[in-house]
Protein backbone atom coordinates (compact mmCIF):
# COMPACT_ATOMS: atom_id res chain seq x y z
CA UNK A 1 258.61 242.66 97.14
CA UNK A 2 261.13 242.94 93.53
CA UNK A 3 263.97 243.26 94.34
CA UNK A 4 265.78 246.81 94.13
CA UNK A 5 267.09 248.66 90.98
CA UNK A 6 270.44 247.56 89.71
CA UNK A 7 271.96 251.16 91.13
CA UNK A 8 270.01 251.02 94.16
CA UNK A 9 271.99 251.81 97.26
CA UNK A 10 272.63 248.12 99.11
CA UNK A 11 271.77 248.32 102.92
CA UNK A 12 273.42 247.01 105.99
CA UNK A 13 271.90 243.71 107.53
CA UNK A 14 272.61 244.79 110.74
CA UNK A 15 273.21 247.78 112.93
CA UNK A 16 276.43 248.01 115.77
CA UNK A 17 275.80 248.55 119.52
CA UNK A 18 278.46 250.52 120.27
CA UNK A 19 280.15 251.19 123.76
CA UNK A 20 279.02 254.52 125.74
CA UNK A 21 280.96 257.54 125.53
CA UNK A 22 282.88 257.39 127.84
CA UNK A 23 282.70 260.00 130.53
CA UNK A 24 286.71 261.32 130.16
CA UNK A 25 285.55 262.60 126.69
CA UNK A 26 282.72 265.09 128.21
CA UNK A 27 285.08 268.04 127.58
CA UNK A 28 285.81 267.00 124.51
CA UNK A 29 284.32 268.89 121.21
CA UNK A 30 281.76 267.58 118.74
CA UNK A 31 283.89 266.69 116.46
CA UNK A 32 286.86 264.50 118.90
CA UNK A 33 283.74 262.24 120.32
CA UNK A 34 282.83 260.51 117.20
CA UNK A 35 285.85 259.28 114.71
CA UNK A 36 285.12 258.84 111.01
CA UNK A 37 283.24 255.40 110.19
CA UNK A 38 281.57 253.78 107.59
CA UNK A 39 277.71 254.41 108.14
CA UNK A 40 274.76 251.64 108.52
CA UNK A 41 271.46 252.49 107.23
CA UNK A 42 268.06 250.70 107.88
CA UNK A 43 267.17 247.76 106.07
CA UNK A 44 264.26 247.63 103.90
CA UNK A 45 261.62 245.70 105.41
CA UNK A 46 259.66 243.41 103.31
CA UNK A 47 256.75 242.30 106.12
CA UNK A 48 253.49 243.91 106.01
CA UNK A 49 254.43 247.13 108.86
CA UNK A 50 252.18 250.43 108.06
CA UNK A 51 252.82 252.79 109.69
CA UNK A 52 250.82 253.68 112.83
CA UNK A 53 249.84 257.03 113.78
CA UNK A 54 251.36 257.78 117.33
CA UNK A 55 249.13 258.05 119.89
CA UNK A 56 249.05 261.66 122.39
CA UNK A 57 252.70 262.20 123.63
CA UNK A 58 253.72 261.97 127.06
CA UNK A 59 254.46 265.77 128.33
CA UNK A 60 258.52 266.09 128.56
CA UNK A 61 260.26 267.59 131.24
CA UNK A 62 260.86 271.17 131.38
CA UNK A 63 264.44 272.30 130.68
CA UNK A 64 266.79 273.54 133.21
CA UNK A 65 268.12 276.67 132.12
CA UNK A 66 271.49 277.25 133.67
CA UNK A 67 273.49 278.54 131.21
CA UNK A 68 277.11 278.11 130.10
CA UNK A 69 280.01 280.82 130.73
CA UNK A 70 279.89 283.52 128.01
CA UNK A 71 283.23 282.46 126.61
CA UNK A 72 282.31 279.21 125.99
CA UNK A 73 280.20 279.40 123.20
CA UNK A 74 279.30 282.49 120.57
CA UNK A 75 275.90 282.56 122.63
CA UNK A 76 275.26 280.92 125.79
CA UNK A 77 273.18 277.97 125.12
CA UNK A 78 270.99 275.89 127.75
CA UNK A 79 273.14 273.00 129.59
CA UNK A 80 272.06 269.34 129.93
CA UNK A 81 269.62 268.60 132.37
CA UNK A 82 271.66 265.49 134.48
CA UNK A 83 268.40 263.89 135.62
CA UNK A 84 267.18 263.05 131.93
CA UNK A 85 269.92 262.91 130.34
CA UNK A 86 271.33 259.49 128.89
CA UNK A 87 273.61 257.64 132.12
CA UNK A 88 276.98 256.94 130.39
CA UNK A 89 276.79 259.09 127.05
CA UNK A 90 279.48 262.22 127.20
CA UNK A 91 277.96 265.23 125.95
CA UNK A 92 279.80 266.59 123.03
CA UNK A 93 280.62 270.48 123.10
CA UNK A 94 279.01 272.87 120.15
CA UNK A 95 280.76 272.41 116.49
CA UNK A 96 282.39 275.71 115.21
CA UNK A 97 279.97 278.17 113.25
CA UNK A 98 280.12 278.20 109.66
CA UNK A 99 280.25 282.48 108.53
CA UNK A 100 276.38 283.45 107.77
CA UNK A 101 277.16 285.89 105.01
CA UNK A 102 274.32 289.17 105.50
CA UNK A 103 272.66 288.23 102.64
CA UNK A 104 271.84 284.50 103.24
CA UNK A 105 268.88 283.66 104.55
CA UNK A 106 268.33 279.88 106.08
CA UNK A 107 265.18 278.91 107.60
CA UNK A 108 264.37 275.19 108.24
CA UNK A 109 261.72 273.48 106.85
CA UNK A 110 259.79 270.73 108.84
CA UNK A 111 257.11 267.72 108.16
CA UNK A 112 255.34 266.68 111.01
CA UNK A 113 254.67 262.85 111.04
CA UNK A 114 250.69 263.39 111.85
CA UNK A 115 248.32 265.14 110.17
CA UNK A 116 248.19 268.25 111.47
CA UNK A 117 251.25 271.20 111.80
CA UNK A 118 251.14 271.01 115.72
CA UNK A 119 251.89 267.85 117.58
CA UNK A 120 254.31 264.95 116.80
CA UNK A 121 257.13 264.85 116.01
CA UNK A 122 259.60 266.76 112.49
CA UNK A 123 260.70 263.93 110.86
CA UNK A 124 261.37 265.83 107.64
CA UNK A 125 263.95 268.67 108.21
CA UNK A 126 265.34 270.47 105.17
CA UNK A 127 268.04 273.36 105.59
CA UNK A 128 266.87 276.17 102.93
CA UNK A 129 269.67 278.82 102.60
CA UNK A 130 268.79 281.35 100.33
CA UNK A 131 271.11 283.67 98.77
CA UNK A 132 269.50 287.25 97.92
CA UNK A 133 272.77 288.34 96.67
CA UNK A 134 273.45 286.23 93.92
CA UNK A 135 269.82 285.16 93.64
CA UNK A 136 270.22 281.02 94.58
CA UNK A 137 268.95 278.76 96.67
CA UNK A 138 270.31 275.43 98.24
CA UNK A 139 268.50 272.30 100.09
CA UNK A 140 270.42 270.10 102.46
CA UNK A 141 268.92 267.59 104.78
CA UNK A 142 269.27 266.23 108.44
CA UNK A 143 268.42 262.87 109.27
CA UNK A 144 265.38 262.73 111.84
CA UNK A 145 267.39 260.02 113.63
CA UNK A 146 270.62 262.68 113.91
CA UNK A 147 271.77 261.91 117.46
CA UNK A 148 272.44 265.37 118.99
CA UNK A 149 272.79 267.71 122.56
CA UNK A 150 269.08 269.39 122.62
CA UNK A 151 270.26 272.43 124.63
CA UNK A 152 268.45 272.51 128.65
CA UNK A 153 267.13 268.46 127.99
CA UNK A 154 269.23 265.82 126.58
CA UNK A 155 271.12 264.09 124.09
CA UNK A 156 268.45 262.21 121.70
CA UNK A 157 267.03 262.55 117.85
CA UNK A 158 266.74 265.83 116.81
CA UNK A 159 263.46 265.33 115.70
CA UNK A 160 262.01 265.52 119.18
CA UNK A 161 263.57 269.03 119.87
CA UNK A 162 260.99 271.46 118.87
CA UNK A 163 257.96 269.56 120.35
CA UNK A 164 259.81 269.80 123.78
CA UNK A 165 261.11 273.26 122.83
CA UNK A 166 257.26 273.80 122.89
CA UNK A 167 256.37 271.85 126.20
CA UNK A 168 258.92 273.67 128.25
CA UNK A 169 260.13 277.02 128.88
CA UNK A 170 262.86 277.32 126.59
CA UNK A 171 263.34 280.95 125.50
CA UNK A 172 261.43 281.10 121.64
CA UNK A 173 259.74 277.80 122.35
CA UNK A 174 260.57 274.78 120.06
CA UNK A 175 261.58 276.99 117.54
CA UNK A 176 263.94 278.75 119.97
CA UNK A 177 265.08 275.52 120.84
CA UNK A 178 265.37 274.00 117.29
CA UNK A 179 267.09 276.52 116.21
CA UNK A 180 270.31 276.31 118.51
CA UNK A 181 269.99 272.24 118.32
CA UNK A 182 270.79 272.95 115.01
CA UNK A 183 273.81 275.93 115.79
CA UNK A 184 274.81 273.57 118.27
CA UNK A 185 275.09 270.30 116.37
CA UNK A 186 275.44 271.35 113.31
CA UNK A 187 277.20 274.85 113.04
CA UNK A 188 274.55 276.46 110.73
CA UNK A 189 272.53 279.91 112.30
CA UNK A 190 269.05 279.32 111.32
CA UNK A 191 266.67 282.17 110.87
CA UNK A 192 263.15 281.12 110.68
CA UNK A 193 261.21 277.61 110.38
CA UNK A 194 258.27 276.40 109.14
CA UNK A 195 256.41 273.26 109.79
CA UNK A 196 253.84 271.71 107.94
CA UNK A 197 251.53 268.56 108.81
CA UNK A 198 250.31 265.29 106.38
CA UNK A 199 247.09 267.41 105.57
CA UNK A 200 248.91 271.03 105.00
CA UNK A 201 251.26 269.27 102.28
CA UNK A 202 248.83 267.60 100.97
CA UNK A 203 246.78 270.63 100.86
CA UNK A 204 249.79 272.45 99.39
CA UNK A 205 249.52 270.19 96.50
CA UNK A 206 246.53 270.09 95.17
CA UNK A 207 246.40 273.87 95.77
CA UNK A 208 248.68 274.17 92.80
CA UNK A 209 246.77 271.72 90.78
CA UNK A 210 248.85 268.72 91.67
CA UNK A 211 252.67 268.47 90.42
CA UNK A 212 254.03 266.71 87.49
CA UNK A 213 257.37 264.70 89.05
CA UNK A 214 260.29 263.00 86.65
CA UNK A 215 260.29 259.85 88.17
CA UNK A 216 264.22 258.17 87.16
CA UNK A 217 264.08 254.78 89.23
CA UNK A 218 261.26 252.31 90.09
CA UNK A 219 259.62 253.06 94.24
CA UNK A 220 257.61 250.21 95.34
CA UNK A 221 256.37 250.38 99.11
CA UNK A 222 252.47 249.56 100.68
CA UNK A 223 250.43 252.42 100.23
CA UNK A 224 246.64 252.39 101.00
CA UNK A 225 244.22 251.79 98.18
CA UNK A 226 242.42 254.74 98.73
CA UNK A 227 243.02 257.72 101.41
CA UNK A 228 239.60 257.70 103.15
CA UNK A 229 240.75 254.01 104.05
CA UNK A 230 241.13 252.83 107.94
CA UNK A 231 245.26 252.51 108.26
CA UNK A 232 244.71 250.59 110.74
CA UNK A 233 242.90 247.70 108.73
CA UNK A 234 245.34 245.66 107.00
CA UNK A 235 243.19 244.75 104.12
CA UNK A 236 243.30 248.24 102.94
CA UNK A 237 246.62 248.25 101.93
CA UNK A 238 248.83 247.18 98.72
CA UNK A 239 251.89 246.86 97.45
CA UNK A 240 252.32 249.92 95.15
CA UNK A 241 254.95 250.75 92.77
CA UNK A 242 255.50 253.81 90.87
CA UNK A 243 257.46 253.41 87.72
CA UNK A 244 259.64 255.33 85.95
CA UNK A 245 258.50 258.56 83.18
CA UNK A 246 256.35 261.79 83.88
CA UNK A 247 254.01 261.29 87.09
CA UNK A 248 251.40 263.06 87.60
CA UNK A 249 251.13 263.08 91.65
CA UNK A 250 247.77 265.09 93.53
CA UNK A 251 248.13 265.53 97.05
CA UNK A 252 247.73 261.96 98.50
CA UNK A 253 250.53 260.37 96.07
CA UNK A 254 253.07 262.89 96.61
CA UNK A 255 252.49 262.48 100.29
CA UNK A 256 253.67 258.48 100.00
CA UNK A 257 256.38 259.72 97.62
CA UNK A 258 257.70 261.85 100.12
CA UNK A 259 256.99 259.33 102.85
CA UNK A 260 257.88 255.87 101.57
CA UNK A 261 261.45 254.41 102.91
CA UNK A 262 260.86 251.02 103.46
CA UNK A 263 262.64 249.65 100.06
CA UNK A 264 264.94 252.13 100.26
CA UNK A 265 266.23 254.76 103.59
CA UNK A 266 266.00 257.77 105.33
CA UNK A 267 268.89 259.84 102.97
CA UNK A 268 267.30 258.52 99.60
CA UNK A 269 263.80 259.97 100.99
CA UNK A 270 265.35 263.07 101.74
CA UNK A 271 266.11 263.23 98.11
CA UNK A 272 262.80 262.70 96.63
CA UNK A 273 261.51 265.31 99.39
CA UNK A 274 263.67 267.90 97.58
CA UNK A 275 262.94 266.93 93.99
CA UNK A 276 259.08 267.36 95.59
CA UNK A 277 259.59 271.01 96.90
CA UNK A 278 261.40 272.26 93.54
CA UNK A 279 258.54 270.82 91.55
CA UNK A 280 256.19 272.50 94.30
CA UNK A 281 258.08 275.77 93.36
CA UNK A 282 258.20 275.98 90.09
CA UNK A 283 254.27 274.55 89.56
CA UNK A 284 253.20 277.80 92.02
CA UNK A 285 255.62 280.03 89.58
CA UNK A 286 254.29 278.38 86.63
CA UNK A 287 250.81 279.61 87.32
CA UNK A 288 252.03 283.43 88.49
CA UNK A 289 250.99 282.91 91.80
CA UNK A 290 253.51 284.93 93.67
CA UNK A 291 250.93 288.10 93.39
CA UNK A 292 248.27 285.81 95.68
CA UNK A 293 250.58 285.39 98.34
CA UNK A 294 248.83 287.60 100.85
CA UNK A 295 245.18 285.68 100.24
CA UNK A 296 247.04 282.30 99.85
CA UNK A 297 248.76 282.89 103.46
CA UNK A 298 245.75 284.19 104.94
CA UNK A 299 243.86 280.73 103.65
CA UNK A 300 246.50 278.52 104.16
CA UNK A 301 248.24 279.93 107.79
CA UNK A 302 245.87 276.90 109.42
CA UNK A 303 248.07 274.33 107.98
CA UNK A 304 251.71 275.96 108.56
CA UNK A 305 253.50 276.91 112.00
CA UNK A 306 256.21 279.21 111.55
CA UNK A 307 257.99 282.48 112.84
CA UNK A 308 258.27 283.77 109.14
CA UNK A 309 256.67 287.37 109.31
CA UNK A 310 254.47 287.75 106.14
CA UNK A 311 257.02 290.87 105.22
CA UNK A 312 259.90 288.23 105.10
CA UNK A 313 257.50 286.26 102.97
CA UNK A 314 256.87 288.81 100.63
CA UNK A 315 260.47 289.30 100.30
CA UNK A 316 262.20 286.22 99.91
CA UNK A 317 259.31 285.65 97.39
CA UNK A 318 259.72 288.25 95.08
CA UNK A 319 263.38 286.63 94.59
CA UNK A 320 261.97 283.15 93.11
CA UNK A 321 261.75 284.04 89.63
CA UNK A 322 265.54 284.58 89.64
CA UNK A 323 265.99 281.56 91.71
CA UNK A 324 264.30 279.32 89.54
CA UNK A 325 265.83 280.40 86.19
CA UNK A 326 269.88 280.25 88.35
CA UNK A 327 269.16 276.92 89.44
CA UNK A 328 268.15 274.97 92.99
CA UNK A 329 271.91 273.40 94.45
CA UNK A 330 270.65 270.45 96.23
CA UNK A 331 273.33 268.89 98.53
CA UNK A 332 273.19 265.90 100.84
CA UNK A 333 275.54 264.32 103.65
CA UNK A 334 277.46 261.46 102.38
CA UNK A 335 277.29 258.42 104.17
CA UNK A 336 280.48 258.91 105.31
CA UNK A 337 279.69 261.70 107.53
CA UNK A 338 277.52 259.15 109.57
CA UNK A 339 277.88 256.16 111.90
CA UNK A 340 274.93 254.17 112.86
CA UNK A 341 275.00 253.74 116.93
CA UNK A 342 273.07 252.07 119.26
CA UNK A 343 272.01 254.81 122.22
CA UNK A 344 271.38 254.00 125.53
CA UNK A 345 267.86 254.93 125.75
CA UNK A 346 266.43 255.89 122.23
CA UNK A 347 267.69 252.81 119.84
CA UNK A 348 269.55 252.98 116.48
CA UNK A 349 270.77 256.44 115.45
CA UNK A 350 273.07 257.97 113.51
CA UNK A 351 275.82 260.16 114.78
CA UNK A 352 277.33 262.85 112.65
CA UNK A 353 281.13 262.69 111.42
CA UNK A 354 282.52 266.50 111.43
CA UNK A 355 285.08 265.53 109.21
CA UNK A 356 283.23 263.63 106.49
CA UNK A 357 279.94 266.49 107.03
CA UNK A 358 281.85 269.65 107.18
CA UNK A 359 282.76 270.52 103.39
CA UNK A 360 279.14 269.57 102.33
CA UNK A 361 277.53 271.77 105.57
CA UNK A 362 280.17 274.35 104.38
CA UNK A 363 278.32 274.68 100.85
CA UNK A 364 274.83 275.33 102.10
CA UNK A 365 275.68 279.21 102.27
CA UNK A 366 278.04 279.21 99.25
CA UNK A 367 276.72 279.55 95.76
CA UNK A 368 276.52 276.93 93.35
CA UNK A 369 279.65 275.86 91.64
CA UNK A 370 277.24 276.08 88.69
CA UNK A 371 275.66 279.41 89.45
CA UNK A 372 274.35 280.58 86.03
CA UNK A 373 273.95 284.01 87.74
CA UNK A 374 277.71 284.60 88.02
CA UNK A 375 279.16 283.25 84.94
CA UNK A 376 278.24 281.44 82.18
CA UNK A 377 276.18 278.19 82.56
CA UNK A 378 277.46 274.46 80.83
CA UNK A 379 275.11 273.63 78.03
CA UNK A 380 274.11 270.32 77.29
CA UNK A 381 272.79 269.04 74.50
CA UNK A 382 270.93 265.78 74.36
CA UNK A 383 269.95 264.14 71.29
CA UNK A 384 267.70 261.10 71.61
CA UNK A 385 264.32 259.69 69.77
CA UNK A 386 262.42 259.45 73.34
CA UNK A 387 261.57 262.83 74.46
CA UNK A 388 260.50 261.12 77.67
CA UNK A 389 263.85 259.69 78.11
CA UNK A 390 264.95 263.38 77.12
CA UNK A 391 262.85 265.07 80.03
CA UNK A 392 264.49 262.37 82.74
CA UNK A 393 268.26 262.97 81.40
CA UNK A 394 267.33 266.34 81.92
CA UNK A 395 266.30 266.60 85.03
CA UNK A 396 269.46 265.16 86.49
CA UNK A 397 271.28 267.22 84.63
CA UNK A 398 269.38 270.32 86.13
CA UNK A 399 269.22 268.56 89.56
CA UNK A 400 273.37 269.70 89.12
CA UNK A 401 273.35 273.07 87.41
CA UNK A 402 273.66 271.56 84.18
CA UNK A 403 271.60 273.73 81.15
CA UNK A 404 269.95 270.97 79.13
CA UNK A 405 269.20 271.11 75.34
CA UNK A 406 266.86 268.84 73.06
CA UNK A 407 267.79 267.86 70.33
CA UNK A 408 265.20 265.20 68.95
CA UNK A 409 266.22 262.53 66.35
CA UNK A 410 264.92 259.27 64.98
CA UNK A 411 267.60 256.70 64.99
CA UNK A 412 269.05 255.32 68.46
CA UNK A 413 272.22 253.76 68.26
CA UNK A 414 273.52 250.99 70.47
CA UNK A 415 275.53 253.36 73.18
CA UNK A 416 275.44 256.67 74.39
CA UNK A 417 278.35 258.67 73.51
CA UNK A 418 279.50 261.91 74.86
CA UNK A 419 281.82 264.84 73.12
CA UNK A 420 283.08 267.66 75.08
CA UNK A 421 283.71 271.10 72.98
CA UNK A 422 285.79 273.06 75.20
CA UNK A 423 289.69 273.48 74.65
CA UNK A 424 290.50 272.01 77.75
CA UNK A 425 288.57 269.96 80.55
CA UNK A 426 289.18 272.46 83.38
CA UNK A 427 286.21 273.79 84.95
CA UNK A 428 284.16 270.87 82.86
CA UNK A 429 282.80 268.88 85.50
CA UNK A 430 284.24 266.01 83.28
CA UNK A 431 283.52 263.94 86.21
CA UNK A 432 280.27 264.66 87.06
CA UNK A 433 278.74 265.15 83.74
CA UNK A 434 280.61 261.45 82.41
CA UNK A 435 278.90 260.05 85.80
CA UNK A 436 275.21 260.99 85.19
CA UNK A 437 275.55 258.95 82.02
CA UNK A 438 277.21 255.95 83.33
CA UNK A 439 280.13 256.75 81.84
CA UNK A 440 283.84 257.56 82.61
CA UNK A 441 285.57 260.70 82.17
CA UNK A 442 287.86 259.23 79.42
CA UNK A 443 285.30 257.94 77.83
CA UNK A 444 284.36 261.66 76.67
CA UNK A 445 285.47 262.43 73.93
CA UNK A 446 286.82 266.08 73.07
CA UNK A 447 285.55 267.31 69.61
CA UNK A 448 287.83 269.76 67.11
CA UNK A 449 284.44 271.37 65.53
CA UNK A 450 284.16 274.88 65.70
CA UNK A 451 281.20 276.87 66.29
CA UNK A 452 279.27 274.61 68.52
CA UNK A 453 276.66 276.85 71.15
CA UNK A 454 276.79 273.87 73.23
CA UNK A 455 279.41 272.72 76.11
CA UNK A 456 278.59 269.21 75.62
CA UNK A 457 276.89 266.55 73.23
CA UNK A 458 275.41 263.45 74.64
CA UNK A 459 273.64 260.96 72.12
CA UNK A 460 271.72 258.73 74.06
CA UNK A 461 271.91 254.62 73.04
CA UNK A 462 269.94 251.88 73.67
CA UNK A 463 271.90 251.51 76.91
CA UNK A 464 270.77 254.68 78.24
CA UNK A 465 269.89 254.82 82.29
CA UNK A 466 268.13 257.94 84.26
CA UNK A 467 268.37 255.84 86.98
CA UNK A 468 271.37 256.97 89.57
CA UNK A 469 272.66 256.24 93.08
CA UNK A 470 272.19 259.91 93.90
CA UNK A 471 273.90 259.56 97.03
CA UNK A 472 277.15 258.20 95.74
CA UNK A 473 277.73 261.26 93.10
CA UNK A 474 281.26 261.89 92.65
CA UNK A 475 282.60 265.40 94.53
CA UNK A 476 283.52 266.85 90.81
């Protein structure tokens, strides 16, 4: 296995078993029961260990239903069952609601981890909010091992709630129940999900014609040499890497893209699941295929489970043209708002920090800081000889609300400068802009010429780097 990318992430070697809760503490809200920590992630693991596919799950209890006094809670959500719940683990009271604004949106989108959209369990989760006000959107996601109350059953990972939501009697089935897991634990009012299987996405791929991904650092995981292989034969896997430029990915590939987290984790592959829905998004606008919708959901409904009337659809649709040309905000927990803990019954998880989680969670029904919709955008101009190298600066630079520019030359010097023409740095996102080029802010320097129809001018050296630790942007 090579060894990971100079900004690569580092892992933990090793994972805390923490005490129980103790009992005192049941009264106690979300926020009180867990204090802020530095967070443990999984190690990458360098044996030969496909993945298996999981064999018929055990039918779970049904939930007990007896609910909570009205002035508890906004709602009155489901309470514990005590005969499968955890011995020894407190159960946290719901986190505070953030304000749903009327014209946001949020649905909740899921990957199954088996092939088809029923069954198994969500082990991709991305929060969409969408904004049909000011015409944005923003991704966030939850970890799949987010240790959580799953109202009427237990405390475990939240991505076991809606396959018990649908194996009991909770009111609105495992959406029902997903959905206030989520109010619950989270504080964010979801409105509709959707949840897709391995075939569906891949499906959803190719459907578009396959998707062209800007691929900044190296991914190298075991992948199997060809799809049609037996996973469970040994032989029929490699060690694959995909390298850095412009990837062309069909169905199959982008699956393992969105999949792989051996050499890196569970946050970083949230990431690259974003970067793989916004590339999704703009293909299908690309080739006008908003008028198709109808035909395309009545051939494609087979792959998806959702609660997402086709009206809604329709909708929410006719709003991604704007959306695309405002800009996607993608957002993603730090890994300060997480502590890795050892539960009494379901192994390592993580455990979220309200403190360290809040601001971010906060955002998801904001608009972008750099929401080209309500003022004007920060233009950046890139001059470099590698129009490749061009197309990967870019993207990062988009990935933050950042308006790229080419500006294509033939000499490369030795480092990458960067000159700022604004009268003042406030509202610059000196920071952030000085970060994606490995760079500090004083490094920047602010130019006197006049005239310029750009914000910024970034010449791009020899010692140029697309590849970032995504998770460790600054807060600029």
């Amino acid at each position: 296995m090579p060894p990971p990318t100079p900004f690569h992430t580092p892992l933990a070697t090793d994972t805390p078993v923490l005490p129980a809760v103790p009992a005192a503490l049941l009264t106690a809200p979300a926020a009180s029961l867990i204090a802020p920590a530095a967070a443990t992630h999984e190690q990458p693991q360098n044996a030969f260990t496909p993945e298996r596919p999981p064999t018929t799950p055990t039918p779970l209890p049904s939930a007990t239903l007896t609910l909570l006094p009205p002035s508890a809670t906004p709602w009155p959500y489901a309470t514990i069952d005590a005969t499968t719940h955890p011995p020894g683990t407190a159960v946290p009271t719901p986190v505070p609601l953030f304000t749903q604004p009327d014209t946001v949106t949020n649905i909740i989108l899921l990957g199954n981890d088996v092939t088809t959209p029923q069954g198994g369990r969500t082990d991709s989760l991305i929060l969409v909010s969408i904004d049909r006000q000011h015409k944005t959107a923003t991704m966030l996601n939850l970890p799949r091992d987010l240790y959580v109350v799953i109202p009427g059953w237990r405390m475990t990972r939240i991505n076991q709630a809606l396959p018990h939501g649908h194996g009991s009697d909770y009111p609105g089935g495992g959406g029902g129940l997903l959905k206030d897991t989520i109010a619950y634990n989270v504080g964010i009012e979801v409105d509709y999900y959707a949840r897709i299987g391995f075939n569906g996405f891949k499906e959803a791929v190719d459907a578009v014609g396959g998707v062209e991904m800007v691929i900044n650092c190296p991914l190298t995981d075991w992948r199997l040499v060809s799809p049609e292989l037996d996973p469970e034969v040994e032989e029929n896997w490699e060690l694959f890497t995909l390298e850095p430029g412009i990837q062309p990915m069909d169905g199959d590939l982008a699956l393992w893209f969105a999949r792989s987290r051996r050499t890196t984790n569970d946050f970083e592959r949230g990431l690259r699941q974003q970067r793989l829905l916004r590339g999704i998004f703009h293909k299908g606008l690309d080739l006008n295929m908003l008028p198709q919708l109808p035909d395309l959901w009545a051939a494609y409904q087979h792959n998806i489970e959702t609660d997402i009337p086709l009206s809604v659809m329709l909708e929410l649709a006719a709003l991604a043209p704007a959306v695309k040309e405002n800009g996607i905000q993608h957002l993603t927990l730090p890994y300060e708002a997480f502590k890795s803990w050892r539960a009494p019954d379901s192994g390592s998880v993580q455990l979220l920090q309200w403190a360290a989680a809040a601001p971010t969670l906060r955002r998801l029904m904001q608009p972008p800081a750099l929401n080209r919709a309500e003022g004007p955008s920060l233009r950046v101009e890139v001059v470099t000889a590698d129009a490749i190298l061009y197309r990967q600066m870019a993207d990062n630079l988009a990935w933050y609300g950042f308006v790229p520019v080419y500006t294509a030359v033939t000499h490369t010097p030795a480092t990458t400068t960067i000159e700022y023409f604004g009268p003042n740095f406030k509202g610059a996102y000196a920071g952030l802009l000085s970060w994606l080029f490995h760079r500090k802010p004083e490094n920047i320097v602010q130019s006197t010429a006049a005239g310029s129809q750009v914000d910024y001018r970034v010449t791009l050296g020899y010692d140029a780097n697309p590849c970032l630790p995504f998770l460790l942007s600054p807060a600029d």
